[in-house]
C-alpha atoms as a PDB file:
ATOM      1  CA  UNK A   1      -5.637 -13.645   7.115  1.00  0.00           C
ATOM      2  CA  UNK A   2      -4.042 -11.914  10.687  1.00  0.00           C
ATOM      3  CA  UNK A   3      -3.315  -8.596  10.648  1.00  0.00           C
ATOM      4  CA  UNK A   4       0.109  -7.683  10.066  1.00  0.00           C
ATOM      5  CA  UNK A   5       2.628  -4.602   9.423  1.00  0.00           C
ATOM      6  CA  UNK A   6       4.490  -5.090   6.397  1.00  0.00           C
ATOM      7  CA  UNK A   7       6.941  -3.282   5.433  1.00  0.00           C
ATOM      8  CA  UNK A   8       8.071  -1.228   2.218  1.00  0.00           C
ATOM      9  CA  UNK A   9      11.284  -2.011   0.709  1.00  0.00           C
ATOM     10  CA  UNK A  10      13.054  -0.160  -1.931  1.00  0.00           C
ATOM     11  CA  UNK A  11      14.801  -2.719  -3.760  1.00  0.00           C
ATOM     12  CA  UNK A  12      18.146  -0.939  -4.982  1.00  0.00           C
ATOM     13  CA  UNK A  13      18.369  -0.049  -0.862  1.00  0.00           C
ATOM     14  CA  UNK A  14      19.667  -3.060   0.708  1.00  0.00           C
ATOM     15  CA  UNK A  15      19.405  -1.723   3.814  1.00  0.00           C
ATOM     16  CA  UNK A  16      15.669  -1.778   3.748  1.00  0.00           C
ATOM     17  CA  UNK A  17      15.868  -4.988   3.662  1.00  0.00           C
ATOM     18  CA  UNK A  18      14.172  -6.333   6.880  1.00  0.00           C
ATOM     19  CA  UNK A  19      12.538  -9.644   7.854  1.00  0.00           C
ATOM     20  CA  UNK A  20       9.223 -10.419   7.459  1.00  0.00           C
ATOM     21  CA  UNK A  21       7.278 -12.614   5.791  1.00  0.00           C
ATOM     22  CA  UNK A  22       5.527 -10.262   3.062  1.00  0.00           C
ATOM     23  CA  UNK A  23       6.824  -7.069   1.805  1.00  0.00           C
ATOM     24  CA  UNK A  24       5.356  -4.387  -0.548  1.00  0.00           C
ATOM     25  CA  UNK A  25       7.398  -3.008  -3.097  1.00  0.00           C
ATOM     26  CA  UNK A  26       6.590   0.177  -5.717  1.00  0.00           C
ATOM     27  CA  UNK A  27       5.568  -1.038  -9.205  1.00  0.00           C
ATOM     28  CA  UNK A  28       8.038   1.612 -10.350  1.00  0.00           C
ATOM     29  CA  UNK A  29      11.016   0.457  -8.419  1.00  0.00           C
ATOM     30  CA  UNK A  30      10.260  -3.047  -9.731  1.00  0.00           C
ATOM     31  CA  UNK A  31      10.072  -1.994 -13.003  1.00  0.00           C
ATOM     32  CA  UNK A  32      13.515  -0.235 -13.102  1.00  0.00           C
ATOM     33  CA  UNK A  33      15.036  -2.688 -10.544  1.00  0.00           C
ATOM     34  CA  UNK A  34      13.771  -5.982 -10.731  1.00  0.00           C
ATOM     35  CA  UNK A  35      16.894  -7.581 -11.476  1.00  0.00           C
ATOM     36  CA  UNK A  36      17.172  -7.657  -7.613  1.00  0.00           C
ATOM     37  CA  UNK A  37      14.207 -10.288  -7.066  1.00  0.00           C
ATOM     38  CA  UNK A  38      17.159 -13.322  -7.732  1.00  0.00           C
ATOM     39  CA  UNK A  39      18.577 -12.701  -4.444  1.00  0.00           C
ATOM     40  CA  UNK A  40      17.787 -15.053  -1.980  1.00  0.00           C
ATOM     41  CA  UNK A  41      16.239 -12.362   0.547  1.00  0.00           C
ATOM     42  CA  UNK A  42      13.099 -12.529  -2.002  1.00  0.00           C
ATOM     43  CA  UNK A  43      13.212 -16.160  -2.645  1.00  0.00           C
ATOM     44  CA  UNK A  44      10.109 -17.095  -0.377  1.00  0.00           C
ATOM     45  CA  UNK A  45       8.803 -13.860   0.248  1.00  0.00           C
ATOM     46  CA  UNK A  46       5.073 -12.754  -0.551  1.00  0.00           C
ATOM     47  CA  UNK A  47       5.442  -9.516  -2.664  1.00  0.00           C
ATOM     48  CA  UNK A  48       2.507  -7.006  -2.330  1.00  0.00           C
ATOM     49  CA  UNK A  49       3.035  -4.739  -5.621  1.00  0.00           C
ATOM     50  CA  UNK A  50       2.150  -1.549  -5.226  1.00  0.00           C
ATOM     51  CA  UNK A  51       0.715   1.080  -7.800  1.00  0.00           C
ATOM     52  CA  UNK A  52       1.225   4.199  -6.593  1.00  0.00           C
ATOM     53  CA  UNK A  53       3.883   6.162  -8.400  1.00  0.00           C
ATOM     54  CA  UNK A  54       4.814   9.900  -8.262  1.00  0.00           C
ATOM     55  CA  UNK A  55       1.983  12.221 -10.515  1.00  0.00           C
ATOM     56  CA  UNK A  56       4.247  13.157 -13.318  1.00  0.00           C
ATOM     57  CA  UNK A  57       4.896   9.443 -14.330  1.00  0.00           C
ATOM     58  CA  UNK A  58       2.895   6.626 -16.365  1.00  0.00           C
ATOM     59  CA  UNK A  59       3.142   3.597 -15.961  1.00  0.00           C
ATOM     60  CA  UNK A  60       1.687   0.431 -17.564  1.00  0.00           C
ATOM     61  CA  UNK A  61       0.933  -1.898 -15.128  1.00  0.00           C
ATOM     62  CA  UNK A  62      -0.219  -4.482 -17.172  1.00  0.00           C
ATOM     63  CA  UNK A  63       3.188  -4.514 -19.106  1.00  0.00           C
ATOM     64  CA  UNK A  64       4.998  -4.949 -15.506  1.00  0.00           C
ATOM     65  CA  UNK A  65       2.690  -7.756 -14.286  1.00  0.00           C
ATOM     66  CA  UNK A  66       3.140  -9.626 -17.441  1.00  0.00           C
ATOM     67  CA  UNK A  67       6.609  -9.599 -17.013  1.00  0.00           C
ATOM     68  CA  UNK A  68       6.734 -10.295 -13.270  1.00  0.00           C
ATOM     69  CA  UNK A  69       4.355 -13.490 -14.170  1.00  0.00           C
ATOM     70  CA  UNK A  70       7.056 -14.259 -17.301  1.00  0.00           C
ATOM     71  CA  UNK A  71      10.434 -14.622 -15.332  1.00  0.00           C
ATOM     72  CA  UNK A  72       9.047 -15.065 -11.915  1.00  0.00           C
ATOM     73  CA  UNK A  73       6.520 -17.419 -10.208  1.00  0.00           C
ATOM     74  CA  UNK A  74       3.066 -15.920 -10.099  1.00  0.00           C
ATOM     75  CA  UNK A  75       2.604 -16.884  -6.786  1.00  0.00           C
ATOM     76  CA  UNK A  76       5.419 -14.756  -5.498  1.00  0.00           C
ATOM     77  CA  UNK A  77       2.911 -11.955  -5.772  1.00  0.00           C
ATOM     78  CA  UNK A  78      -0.108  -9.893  -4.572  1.00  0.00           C
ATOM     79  CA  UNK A  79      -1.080  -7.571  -7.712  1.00  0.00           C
ATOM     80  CA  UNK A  80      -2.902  -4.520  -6.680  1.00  0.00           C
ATOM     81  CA  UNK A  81      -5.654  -2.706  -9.336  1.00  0.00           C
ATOM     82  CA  UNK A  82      -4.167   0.813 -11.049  1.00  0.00           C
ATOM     83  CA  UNK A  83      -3.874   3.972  -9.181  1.00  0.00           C
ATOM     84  CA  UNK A  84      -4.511   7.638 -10.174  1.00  0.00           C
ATOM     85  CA  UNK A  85      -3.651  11.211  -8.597  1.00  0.00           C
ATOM     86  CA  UNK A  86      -7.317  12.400  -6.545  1.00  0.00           C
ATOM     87  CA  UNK A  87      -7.147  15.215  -4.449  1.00  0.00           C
ATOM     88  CA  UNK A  88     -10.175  16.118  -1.743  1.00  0.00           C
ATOM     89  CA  UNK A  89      -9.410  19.966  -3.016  1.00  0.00           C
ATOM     90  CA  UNK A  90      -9.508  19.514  -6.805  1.00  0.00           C
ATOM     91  CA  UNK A  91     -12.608  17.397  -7.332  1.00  0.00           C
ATOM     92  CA  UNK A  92     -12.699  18.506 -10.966  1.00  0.00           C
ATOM     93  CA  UNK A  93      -9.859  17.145 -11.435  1.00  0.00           C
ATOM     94  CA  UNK A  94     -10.460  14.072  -9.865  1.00  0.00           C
ATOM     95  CA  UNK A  95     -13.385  13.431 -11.703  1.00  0.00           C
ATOM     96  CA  UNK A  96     -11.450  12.975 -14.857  1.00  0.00           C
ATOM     97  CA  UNK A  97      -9.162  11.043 -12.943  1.00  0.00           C
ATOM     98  CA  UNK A  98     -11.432   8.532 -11.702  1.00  0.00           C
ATOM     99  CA  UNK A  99     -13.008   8.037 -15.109  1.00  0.00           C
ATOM    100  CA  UNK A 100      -9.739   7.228 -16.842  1.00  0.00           C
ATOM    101  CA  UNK A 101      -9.024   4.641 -13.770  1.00  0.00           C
ATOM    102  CA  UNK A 102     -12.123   2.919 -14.393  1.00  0.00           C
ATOM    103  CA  UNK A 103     -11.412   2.741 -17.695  1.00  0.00           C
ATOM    104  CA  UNK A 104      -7.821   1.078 -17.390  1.00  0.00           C
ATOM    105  CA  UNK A 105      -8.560  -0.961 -14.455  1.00  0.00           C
ATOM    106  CA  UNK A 106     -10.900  -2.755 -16.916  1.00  0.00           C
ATOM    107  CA  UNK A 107      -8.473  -3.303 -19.205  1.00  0.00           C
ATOM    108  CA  UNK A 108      -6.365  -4.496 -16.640  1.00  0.00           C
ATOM    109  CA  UNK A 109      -9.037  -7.292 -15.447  1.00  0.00           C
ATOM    110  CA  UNK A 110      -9.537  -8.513 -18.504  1.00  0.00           C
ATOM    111  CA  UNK A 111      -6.174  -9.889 -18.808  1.00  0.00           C
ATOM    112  CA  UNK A 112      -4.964 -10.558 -15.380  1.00  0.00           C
ATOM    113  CA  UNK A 113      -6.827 -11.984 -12.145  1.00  0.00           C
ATOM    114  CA  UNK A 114      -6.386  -8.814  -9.900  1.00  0.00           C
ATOM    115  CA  UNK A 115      -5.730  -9.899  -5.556  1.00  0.00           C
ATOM    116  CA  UNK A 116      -6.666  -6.236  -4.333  1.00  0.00           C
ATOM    117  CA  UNK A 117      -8.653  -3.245  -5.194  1.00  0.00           C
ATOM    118  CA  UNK A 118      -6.897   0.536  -4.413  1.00  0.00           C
ATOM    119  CA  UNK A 119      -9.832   2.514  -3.349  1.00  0.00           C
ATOM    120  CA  UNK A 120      -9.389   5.812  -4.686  1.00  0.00           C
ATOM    121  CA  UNK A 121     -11.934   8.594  -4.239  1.00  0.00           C
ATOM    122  CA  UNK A 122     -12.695  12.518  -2.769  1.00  0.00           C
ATOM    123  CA  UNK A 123     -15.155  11.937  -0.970  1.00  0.00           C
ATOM    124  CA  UNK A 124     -17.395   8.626   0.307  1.00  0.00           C
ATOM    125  CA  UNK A 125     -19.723   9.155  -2.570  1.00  0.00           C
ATOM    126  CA  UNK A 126     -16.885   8.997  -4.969  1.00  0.00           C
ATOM    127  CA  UNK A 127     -15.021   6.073  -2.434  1.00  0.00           C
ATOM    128  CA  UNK A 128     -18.216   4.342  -3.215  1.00  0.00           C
ATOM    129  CA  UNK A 129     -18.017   4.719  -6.436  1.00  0.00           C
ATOM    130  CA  UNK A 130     -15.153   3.432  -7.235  1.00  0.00           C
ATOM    131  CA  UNK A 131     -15.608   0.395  -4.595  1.00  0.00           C
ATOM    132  CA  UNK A 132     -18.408  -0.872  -7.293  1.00  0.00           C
ATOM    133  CA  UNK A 133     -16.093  -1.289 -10.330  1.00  0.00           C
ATOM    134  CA  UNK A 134     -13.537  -3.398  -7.902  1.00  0.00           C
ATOM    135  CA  UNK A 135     -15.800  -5.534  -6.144  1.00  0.00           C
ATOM    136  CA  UNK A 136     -16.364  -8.096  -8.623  1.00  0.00           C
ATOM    137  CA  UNK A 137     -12.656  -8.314  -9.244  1.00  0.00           C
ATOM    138  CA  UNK A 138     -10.757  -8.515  -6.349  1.00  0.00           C
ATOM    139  CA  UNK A 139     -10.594 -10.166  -2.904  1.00  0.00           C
ATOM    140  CA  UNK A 140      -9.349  -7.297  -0.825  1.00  0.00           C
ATOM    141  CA  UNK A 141      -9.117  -3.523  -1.081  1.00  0.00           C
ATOM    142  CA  UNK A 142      -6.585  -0.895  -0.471  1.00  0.00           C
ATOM    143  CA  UNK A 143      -6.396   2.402   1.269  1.00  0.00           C
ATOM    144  CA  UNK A 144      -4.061   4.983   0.217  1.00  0.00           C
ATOM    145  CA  UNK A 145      -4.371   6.397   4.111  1.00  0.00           C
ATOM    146  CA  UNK A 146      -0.464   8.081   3.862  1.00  0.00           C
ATOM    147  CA  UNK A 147      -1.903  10.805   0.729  1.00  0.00           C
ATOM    148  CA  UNK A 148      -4.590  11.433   3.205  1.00  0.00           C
ATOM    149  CA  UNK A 149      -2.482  11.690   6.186  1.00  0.00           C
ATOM    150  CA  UNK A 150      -0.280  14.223   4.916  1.00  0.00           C
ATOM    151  CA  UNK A 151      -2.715  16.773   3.950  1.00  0.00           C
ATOM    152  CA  UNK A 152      -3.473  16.997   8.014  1.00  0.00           C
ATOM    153  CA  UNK A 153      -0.735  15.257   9.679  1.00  0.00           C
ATOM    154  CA  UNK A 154      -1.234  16.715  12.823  1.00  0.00           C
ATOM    155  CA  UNK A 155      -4.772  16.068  13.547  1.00  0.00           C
ATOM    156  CA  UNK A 156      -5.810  13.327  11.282  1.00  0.00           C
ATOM    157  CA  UNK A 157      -7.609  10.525  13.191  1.00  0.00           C
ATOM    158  CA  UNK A 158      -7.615   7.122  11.187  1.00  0.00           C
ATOM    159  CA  UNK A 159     -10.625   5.219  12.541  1.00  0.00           C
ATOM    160  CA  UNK A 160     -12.867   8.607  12.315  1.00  0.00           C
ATOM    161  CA  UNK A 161     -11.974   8.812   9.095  1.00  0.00           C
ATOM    162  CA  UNK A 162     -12.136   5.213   7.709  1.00  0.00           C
ATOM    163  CA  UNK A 163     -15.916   5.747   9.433  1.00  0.00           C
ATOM    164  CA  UNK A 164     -16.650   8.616   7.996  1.00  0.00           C
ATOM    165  CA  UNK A 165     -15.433   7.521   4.549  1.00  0.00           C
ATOM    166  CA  UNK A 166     -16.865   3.865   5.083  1.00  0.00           C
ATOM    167  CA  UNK A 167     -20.012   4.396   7.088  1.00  0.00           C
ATOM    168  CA  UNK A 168     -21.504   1.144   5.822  1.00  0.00           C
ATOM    169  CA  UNK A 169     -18.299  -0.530   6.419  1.00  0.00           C
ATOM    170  CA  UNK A 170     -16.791  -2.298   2.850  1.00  0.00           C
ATOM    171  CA  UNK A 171     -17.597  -6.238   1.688  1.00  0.00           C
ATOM    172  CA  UNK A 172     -14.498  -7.245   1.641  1.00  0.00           C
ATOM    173  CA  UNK A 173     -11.107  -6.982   3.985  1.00  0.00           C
ATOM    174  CA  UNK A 174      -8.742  -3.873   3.602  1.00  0.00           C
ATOM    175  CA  UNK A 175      -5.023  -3.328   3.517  1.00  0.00           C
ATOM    176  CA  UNK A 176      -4.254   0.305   4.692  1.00  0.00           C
ATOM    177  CA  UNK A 177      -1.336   1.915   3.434  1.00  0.00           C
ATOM    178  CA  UNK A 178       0.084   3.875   5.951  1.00  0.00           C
ATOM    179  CA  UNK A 179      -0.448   4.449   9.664  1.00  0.00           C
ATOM    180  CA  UNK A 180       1.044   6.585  12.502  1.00  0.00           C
ATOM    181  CA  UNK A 181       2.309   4.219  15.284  1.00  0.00           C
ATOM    182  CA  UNK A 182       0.417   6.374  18.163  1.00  0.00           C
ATOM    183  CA  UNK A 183      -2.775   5.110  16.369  1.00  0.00           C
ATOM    184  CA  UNK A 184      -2.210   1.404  15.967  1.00  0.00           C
ATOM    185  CA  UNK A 185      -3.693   0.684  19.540  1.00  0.00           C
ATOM    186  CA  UNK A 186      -7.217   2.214  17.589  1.00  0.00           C
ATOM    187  CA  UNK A 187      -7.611  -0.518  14.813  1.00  0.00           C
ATOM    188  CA  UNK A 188      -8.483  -2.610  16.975  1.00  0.00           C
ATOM    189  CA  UNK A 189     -11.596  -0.764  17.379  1.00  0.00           C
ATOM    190  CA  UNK A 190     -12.000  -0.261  13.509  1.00  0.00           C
ATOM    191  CA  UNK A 191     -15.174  -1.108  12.342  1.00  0.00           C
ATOM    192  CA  UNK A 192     -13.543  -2.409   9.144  1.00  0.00           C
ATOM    193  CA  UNK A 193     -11.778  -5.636   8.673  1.00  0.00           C
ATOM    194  CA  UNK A 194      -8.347  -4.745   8.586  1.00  0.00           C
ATOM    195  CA  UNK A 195      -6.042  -7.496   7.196  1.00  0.00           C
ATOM    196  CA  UNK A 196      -2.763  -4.908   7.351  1.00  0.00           C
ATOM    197  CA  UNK A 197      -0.968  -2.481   7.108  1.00  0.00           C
ATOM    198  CA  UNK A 198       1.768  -0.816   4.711  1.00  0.00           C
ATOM    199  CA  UNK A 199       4.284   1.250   6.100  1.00  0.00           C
ATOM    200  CA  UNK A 200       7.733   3.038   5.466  1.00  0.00           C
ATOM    201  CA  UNK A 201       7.338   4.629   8.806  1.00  0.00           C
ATOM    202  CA  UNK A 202      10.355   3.003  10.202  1.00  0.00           C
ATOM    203  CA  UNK A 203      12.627   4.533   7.411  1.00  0.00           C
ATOM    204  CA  UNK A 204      12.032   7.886   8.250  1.00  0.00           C
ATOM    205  CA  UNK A 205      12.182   6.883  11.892  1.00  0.00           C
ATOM    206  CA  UNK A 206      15.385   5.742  11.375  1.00  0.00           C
ATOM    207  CA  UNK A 207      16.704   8.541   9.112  1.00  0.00           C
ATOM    208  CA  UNK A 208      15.465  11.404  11.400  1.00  0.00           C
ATOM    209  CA  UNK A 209      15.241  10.229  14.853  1.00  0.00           C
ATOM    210  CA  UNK A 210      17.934   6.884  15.102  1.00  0.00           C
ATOM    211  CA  UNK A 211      20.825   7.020  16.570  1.00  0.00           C
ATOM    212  CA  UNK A 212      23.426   8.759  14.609  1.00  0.00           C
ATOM    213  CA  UNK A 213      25.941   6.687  15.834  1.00  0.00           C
ATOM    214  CA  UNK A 214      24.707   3.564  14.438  1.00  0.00           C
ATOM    215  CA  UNK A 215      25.141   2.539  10.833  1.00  0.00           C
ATOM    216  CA  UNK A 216      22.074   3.227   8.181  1.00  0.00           C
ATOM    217  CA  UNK A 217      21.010  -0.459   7.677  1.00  0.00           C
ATOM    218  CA  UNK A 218      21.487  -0.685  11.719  1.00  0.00           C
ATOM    219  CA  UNK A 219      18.871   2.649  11.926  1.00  0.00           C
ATOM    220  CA  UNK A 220      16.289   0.876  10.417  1.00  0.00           C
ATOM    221  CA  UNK A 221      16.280  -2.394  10.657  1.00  0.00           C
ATOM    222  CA  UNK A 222      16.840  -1.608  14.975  1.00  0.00           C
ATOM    223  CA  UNK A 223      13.373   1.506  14.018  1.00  0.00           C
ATOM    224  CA  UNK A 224      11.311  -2.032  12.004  1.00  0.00           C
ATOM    225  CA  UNK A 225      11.998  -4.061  15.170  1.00  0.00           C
ATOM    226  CA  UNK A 226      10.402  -0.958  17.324  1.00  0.00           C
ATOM    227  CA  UNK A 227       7.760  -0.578  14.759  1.00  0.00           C
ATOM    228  CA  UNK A 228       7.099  -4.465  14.738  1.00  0.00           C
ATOM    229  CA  UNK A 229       7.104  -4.369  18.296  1.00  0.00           C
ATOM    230  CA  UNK A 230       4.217  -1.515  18.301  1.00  0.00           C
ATOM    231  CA  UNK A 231       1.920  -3.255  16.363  1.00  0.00           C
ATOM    232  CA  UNK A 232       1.791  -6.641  17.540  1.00  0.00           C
ATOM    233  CA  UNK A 233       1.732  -4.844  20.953  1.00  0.00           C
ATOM    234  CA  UNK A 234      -1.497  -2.305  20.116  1.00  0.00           C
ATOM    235  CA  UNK A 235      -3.201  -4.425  17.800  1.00  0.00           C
END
């Protein structure tokens, strides 16, 4: 698989809408607007479903997949393992946490055949940890690198800390959620094999820095092209 930039859509947002050939929607805005898949801009679309939802929600994947499989072709669709809240300054907390992922991410593989493993952890012991209940499951993993970023925006440095996370490098490719565009010349140096990356960046781009003269859909689809342009250009 080349590495590519794929963008997140919110699917009651038309004008998030951009071209490309895969896309990664939130489980929870598929589960509350699926309805929107029958339009043709989905129709031959990959679909990278995403876990992560906001703390003070539950959600049962399982239920969601089941249905996307039900009225929709299977195919359409790159299911990603369950997600949890784990945060590097409440490791007590995210010890629980971890646990009860395990725990339904089982669950989850024994009904379903699962694309790609969300690597969720506090530190690279716990990274680790968690890597060893995926790897028999999946064929890729997942980063969460945008939770990370923004608890040190300003200085955080993606390939020191994929290496310092990763040190022995992971078995299988990775998907990263989330980069900063001044960094995507640095992947290329990764010592991970990065098969893409996830990113909403262009949104805000578009909402806080476009042109104000331009319409919304304009702002962002005009920030995706930039963004687009960035990647293929650094990578």
């Amino acid at each position: 698989m080349m590495t590519s930039l794929i963008p997140k859509i919110k699917l009651s947002d038309k004008a998030t809408w951009v071209q490309s050939e895969k896309i990664a929607i939130s489980s929870w805005d598929l589960k509350n607007y699926m309805k929107y898949l029958t339009n043709e801009y989905f129709a031959r679309k990959k679909i990278i479903v995403l876990p992560i939802i906001p703390d003070d929600y539950f959600l049962d994947l399982g239920k969601l997949i089941k249905k996307l499989i039900t009225q929709y072709e299977k195919d359409r669709f790159v299911f990603v393992s369950n997600d949890c809240s784990c945060y590097n300054d409440l490791p007590e907390d995210c010890e629980e946490e971890l646990e009860d992922l395990y725990t339904v991410n089982s669950f989850l593989f024994e009904d379903f055949l699962i694309d790609v493993g969300m690597l969720k952890g506090y530190n690279k012991e716990t990274y680790e940890q968690t890597r060893k209940t995926l790897s028999d499951h999946v064929s890729l993993y997942m980063i969460y690198l945008t939770g990370e970023i923004r608890s040190n925006p300003k200085y955080f440095k993606v390939n020191e800390w994929l290496l310092n996370t990763f040190p022995n490098g992971l078995d299988k490719g990775v998907l990263l959620h989330g980069c900063p565009m001044s960094q995507f010349p640095t992947l290329k140096h990764c010592h991970l094999d990065i098969r893409g990356v996830i990113t909403a960046g262009h949104i805000g781009d578009a909402i806080y820095r476009g042109n104000p003269t331009w319409k919304r859909e304009t702002r962002i689809k005009k920030a995706w092209e930039n963004w687009s342009t960035a990647f293929q250009t650094g990578v």
